[in-house]
Protein backbone atom coordinates (compact mmCIF):
# COMPACT_ATOMS: atom_id res chain seq x y z
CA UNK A 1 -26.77 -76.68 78.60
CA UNK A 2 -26.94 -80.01 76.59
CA UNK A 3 -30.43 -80.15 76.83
CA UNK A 4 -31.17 -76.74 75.81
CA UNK A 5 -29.03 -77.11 72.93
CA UNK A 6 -30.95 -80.41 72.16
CA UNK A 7 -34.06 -78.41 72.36
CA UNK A 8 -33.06 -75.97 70.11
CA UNK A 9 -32.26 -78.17 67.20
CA UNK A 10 -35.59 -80.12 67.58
CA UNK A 11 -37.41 -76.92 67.09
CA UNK A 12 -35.49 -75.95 64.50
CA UNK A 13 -35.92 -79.20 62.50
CA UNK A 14 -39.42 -78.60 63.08
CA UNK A 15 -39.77 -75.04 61.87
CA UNK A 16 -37.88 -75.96 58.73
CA UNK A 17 -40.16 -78.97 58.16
CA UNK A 18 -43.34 -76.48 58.31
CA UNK A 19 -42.06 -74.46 56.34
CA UNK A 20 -40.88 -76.51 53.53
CA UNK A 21 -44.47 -77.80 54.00
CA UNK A 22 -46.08 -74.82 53.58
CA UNK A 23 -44.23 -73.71 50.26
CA UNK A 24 -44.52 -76.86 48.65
CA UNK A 25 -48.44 -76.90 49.35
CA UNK A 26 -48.45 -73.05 48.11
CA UNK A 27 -46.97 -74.10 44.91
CA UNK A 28 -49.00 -76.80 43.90
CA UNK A 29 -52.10 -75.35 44.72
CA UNK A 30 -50.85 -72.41 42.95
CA UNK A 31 -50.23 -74.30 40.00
CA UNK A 32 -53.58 -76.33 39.87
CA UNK A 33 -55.37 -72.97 40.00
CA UNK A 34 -53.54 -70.76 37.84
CA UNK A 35 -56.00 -69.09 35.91
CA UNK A 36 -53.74 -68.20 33.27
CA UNK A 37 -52.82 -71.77 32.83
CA UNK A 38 -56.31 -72.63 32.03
CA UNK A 39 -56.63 -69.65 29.49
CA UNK A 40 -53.48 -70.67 28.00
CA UNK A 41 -54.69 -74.27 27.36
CA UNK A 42 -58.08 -73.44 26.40
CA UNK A 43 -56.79 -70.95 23.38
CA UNK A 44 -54.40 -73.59 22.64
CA UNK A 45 -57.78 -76.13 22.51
CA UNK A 46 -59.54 -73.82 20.36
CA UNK A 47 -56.64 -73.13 18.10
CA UNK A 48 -56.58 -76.90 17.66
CA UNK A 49 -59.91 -77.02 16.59
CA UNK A 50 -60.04 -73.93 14.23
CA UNK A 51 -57.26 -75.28 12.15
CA UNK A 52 -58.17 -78.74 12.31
CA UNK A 53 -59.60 -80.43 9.18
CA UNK A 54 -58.33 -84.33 9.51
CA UNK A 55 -61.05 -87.19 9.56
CA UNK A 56 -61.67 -89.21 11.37
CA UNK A 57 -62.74 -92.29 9.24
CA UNK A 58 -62.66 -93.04 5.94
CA UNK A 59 -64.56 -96.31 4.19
CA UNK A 60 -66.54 -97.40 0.92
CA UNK A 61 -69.50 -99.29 2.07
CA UNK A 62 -69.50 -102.73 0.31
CA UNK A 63 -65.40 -102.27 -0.59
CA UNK A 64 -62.19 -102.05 1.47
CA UNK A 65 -60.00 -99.33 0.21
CA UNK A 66 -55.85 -99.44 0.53
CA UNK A 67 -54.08 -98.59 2.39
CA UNK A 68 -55.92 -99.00 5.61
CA UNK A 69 -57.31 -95.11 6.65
CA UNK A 70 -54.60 -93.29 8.75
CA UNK A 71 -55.69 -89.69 9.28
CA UNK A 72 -52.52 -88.57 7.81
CA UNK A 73 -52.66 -90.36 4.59
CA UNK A 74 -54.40 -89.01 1.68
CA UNK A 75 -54.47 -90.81 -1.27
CA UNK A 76 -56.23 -94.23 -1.10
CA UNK A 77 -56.98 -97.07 -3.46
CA UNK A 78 -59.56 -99.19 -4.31
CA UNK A 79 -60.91 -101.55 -6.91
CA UNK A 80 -64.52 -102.01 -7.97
CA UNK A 81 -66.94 -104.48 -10.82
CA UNK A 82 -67.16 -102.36 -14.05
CA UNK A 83 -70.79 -102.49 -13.87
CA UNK A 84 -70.54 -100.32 -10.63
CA UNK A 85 -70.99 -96.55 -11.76
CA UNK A 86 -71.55 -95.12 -8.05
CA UNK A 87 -70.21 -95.48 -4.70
CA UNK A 88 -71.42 -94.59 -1.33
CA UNK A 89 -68.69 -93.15 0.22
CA UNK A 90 -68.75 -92.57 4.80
CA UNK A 91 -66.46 -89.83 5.77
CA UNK A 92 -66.71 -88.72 9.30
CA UNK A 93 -64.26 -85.06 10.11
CA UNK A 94 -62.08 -85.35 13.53
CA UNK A 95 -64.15 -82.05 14.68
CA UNK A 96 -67.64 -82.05 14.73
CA UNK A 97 -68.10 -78.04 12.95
CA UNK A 98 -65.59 -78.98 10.26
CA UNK A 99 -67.46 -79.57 7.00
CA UNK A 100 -66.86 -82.48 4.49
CA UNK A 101 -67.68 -82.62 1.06
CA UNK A 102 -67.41 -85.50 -1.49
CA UNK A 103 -67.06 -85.45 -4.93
CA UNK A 104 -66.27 -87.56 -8.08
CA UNK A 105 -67.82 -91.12 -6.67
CA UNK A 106 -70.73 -91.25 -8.93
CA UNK A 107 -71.19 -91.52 -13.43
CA UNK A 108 -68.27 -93.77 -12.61
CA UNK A 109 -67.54 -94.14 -16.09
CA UNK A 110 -63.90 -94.46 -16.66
CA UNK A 111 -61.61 -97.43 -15.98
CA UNK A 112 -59.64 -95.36 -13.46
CA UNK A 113 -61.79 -92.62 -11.81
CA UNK A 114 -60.61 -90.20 -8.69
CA UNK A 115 -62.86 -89.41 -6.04
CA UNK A 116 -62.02 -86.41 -3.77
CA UNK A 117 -63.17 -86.06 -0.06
CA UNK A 118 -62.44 -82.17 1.03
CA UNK A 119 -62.46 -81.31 4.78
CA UNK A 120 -62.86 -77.79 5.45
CA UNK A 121 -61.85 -76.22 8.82
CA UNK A 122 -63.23 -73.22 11.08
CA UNK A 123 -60.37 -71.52 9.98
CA UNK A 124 -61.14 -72.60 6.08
CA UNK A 125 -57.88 -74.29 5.54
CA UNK A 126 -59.01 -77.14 3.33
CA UNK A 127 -57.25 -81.05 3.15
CA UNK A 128 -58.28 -83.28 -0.07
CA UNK A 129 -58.34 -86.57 0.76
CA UNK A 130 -58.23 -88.62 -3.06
CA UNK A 131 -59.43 -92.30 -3.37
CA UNK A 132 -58.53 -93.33 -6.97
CA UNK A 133 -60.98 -96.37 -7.99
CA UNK A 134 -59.98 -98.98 -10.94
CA UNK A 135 -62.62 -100.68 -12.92
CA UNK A 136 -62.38 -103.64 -13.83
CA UNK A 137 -63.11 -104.69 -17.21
CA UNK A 138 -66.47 -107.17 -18.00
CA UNK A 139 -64.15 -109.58 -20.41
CA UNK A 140 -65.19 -112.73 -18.61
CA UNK A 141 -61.16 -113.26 -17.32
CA UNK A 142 -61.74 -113.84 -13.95
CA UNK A 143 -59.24 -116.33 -11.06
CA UNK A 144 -61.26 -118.85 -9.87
CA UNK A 145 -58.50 -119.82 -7.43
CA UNK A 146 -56.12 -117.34 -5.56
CA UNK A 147 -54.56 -118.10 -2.16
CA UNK A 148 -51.40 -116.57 0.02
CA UNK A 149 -49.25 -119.85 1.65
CA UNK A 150 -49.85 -120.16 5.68
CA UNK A 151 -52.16 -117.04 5.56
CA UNK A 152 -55.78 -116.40 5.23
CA UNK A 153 -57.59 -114.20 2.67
CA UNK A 154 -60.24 -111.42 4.11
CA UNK A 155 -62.60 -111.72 2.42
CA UNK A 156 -62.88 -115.26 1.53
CA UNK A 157 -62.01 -115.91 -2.53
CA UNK A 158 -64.71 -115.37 -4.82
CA UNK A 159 -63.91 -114.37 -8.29
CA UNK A 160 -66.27 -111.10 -8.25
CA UNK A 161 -64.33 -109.66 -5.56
CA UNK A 162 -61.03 -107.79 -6.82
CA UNK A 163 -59.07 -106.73 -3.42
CA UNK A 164 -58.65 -109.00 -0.37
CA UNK A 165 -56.04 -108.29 3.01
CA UNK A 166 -54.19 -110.41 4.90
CA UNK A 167 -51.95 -110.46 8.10
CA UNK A 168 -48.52 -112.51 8.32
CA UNK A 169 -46.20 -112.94 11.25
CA UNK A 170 -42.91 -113.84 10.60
CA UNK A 171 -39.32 -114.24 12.66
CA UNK A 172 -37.18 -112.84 9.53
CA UNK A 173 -36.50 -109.43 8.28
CA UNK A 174 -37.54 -110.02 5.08
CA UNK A 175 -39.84 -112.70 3.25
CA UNK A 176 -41.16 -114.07 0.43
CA UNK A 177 -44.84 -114.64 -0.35
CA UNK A 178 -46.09 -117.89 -2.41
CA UNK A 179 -48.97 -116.60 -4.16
CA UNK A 180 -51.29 -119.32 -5.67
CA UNK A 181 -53.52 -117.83 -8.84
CA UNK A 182 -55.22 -120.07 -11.29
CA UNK A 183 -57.40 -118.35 -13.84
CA UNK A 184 -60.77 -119.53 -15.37
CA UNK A 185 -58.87 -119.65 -19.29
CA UNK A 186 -55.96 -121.64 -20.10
CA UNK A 187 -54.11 -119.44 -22.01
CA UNK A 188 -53.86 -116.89 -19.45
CA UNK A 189 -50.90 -115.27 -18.08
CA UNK A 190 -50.64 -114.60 -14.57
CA UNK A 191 -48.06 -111.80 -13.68
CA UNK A 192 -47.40 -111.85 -9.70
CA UNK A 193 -46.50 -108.32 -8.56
CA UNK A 194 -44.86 -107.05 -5.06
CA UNK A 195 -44.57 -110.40 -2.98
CA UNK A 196 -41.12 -110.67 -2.86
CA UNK A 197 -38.91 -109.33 -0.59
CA UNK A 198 -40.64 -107.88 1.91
CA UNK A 199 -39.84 -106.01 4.90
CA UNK A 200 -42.53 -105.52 8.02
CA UNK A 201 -45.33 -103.53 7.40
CA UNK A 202 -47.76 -103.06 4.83
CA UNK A 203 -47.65 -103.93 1.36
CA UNK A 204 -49.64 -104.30 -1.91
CA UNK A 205 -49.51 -107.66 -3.78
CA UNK A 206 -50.84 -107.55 -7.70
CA UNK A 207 -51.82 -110.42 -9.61
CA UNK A 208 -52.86 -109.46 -13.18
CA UNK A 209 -54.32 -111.54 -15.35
CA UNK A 210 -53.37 -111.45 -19.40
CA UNK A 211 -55.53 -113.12 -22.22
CA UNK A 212 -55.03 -111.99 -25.52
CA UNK A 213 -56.05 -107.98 -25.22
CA UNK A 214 -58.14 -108.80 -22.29
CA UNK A 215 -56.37 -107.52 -18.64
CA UNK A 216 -57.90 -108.11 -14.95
CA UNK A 217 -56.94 -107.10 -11.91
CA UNK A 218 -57.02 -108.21 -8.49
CA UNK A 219 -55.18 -106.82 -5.08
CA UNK A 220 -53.88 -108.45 -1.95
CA UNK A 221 -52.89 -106.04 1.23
CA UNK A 222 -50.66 -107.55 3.09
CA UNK A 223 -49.51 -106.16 6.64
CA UNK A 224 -46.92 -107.93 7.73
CA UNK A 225 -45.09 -107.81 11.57
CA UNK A 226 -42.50 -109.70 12.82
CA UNK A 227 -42.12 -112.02 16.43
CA UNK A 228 -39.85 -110.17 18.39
CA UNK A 229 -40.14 -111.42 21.87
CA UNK A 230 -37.62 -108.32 23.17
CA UNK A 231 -39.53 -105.23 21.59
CA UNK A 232 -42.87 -107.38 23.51
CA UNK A 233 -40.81 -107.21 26.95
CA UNK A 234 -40.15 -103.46 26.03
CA UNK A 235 -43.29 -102.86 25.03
CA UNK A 236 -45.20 -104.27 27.98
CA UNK A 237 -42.45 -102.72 30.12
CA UNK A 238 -43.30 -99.49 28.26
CA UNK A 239 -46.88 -99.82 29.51
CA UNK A 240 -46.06 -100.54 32.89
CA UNK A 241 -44.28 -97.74 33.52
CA UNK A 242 -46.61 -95.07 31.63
CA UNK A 243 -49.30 -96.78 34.19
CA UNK A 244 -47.50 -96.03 37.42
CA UNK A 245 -46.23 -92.47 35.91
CA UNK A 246 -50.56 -91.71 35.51
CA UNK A 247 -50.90 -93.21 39.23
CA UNK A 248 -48.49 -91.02 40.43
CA UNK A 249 -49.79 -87.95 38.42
CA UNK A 250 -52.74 -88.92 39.30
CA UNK A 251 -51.84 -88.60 42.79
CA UNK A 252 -50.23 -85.72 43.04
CA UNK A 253 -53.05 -83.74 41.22
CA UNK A 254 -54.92 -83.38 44.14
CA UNK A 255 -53.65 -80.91 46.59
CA UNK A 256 -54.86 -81.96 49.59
CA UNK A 257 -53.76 -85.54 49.38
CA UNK A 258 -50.38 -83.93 48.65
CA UNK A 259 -50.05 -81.96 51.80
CA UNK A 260 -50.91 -84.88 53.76
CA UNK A 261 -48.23 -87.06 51.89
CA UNK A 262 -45.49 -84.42 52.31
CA UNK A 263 -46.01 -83.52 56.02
CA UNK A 264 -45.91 -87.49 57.05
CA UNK A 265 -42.27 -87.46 55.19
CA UNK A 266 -41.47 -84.58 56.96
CA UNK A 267 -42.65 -86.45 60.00
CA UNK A 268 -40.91 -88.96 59.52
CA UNK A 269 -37.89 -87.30 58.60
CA UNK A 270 -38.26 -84.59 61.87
CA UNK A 271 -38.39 -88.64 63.90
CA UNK A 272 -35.51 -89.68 61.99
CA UNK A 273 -33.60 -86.85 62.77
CA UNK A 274 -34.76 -86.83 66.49
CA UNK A 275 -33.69 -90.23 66.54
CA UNK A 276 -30.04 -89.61 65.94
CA UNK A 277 -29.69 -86.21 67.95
CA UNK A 278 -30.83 -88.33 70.89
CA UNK A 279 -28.00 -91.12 69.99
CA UNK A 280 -25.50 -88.72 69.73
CA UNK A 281 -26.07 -86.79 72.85
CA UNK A 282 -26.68 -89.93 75.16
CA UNK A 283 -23.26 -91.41 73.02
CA UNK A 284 -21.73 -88.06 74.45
CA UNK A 285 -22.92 -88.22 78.16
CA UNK A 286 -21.78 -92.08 78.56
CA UNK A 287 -18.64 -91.02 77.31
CA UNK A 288 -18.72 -88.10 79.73
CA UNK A 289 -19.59 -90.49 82.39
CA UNK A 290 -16.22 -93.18 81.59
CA UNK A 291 -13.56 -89.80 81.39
CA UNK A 292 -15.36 -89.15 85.67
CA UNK A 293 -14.81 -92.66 86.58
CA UNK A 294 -11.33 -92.94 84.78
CA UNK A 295 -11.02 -89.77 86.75
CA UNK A 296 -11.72 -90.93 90.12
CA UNK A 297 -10.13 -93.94 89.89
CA UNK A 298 -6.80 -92.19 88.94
């Protein structure tokens, strides 16, 4: 009787394990060929790309604008020789069919000039993209020395060259920038704007030049982060776990390779289970077997 009982639970574990096998492999096969799925996506796709009208890059060849080109930004800055009356300007869109169209970056004949960059959609919707450009006036007022403390100018000083960047670590929450500016008159007056204070990120830095009625301009952008050994840990912890969350993904997105993984748990599980039926019943018969001889021997 013990034995067919025994029986009888093995197949059952086993019928359940097939079956739990069987639905699991239904439903992700189900799900990686779900032709509805794929429609849905693929309209969502080409929704994407009807509406959008972002570029991708932004630059003036032979200048660097400010702030640096983020595809969500839209006004940019940039400073240029007053001689210069035209500027070559490289916009590439996000989507290929979306149309770009530039305007306002030549007869660059004001001191402060706006230059537009449209991006026009499938759909039409437009997104203006302004660069406003400042002149600088021929007066002769130039620096002829300008340098951040413990950081290095990109590109390297020379007085023709109006807007430079820079990158500074630093361990505090806020901090204070020694600008060095010496001009090529003596009786100029050097006005340091925007390097105090400063929290991480990026930041604009003016130093303006004043001699008599004569006024020049130059830029620094400054992008500044700070040490934090904890958000690194996070960070890299951050990576490590978006890594094995692809693997597994990965993994799983084949159907056949998750059939075979589930029915060797099941295995394993049907063994397990085997395993301690067996105990129990043997743990029953030697018990069995003391209450006879106990028996007898009373």
């Amino acid at each position: 009787m013990k034995n067919i009982k025994l029986n009888i639970t093995i197949i059952t574990v086993i019928i359940l394990s097939i079956f739990l096998t069987t639905i699991t492999y239904s439903t992700t096969v189900s799900s990686n060929t779900n032709p509805n799925s794929n429609n849905i996506n693929n309209e969502l796709s080409e929704q994407d790309d009807r509406s959008n009208n972002y570029l991708q890059s932004l630059s003036i060849e032979g200048y660097e604008i400010y702030p640096e080109f983020n595809k969500n930004t839209t006004t940019y800055y940039v400073v240029i020789p007053k001689t210069i009356t035209s500027l070559n300007v490289l916009a590439t869109p996000e989507i290929e069919d979306a149309k770009v169209k530039i305007t306002g970056n030549t007869s660059l004949t004001k001191l402060e000039n706006t230059i537009k960059v449209s991006v026009t959609a499938k759909n039409n919707r437009i997104k203006t993209y302004n660069i406003i450009v400042n002149k600088q006036d021929d007066n002769g007022l130039n620096l002829v020395e300008l340098s951040i403390e413990n950081a290095n100018l990109t590109p390297e000083f020379y007085s023709g060259n109006y807007h430079y960047s820079t990158e500074i670590k630093t361990d505090t929450d806020y901090t204070d920038l020694i600008v060095n500016a010496k001009a090529n008159k003596e009786d100029t007056e050097i006005e340091i704007i925007g390097n105090k204070n400063l929290e991480e990120g990026e930041h604009l830095i003016t130093v303006m030049l004043k001699s008599g009625s004569d006024t020049t301009t130059y830029e620094i952008s400054v992008n500044i982060t700070k040490n934090n050994i904890i958000t690194t840990v996070t960070e890299e912890n951050k990576s490590f776990l978006q890594l094995a969350t692809d693997k597994v993904k990965e993994f799983f997105s084949d159907s056949f390779r998750t059939i075979i993984f589930l029915s060797i748990i099941a295995f394993i599980i049907l063994i397990l289970v085997i395993i301690a039926i067996v105990k129990v019943v043997k743990n029953k018969k030697a018990h069995s077997n003391r209450e006879k001889i106990k028996g007898r021997v009373k």
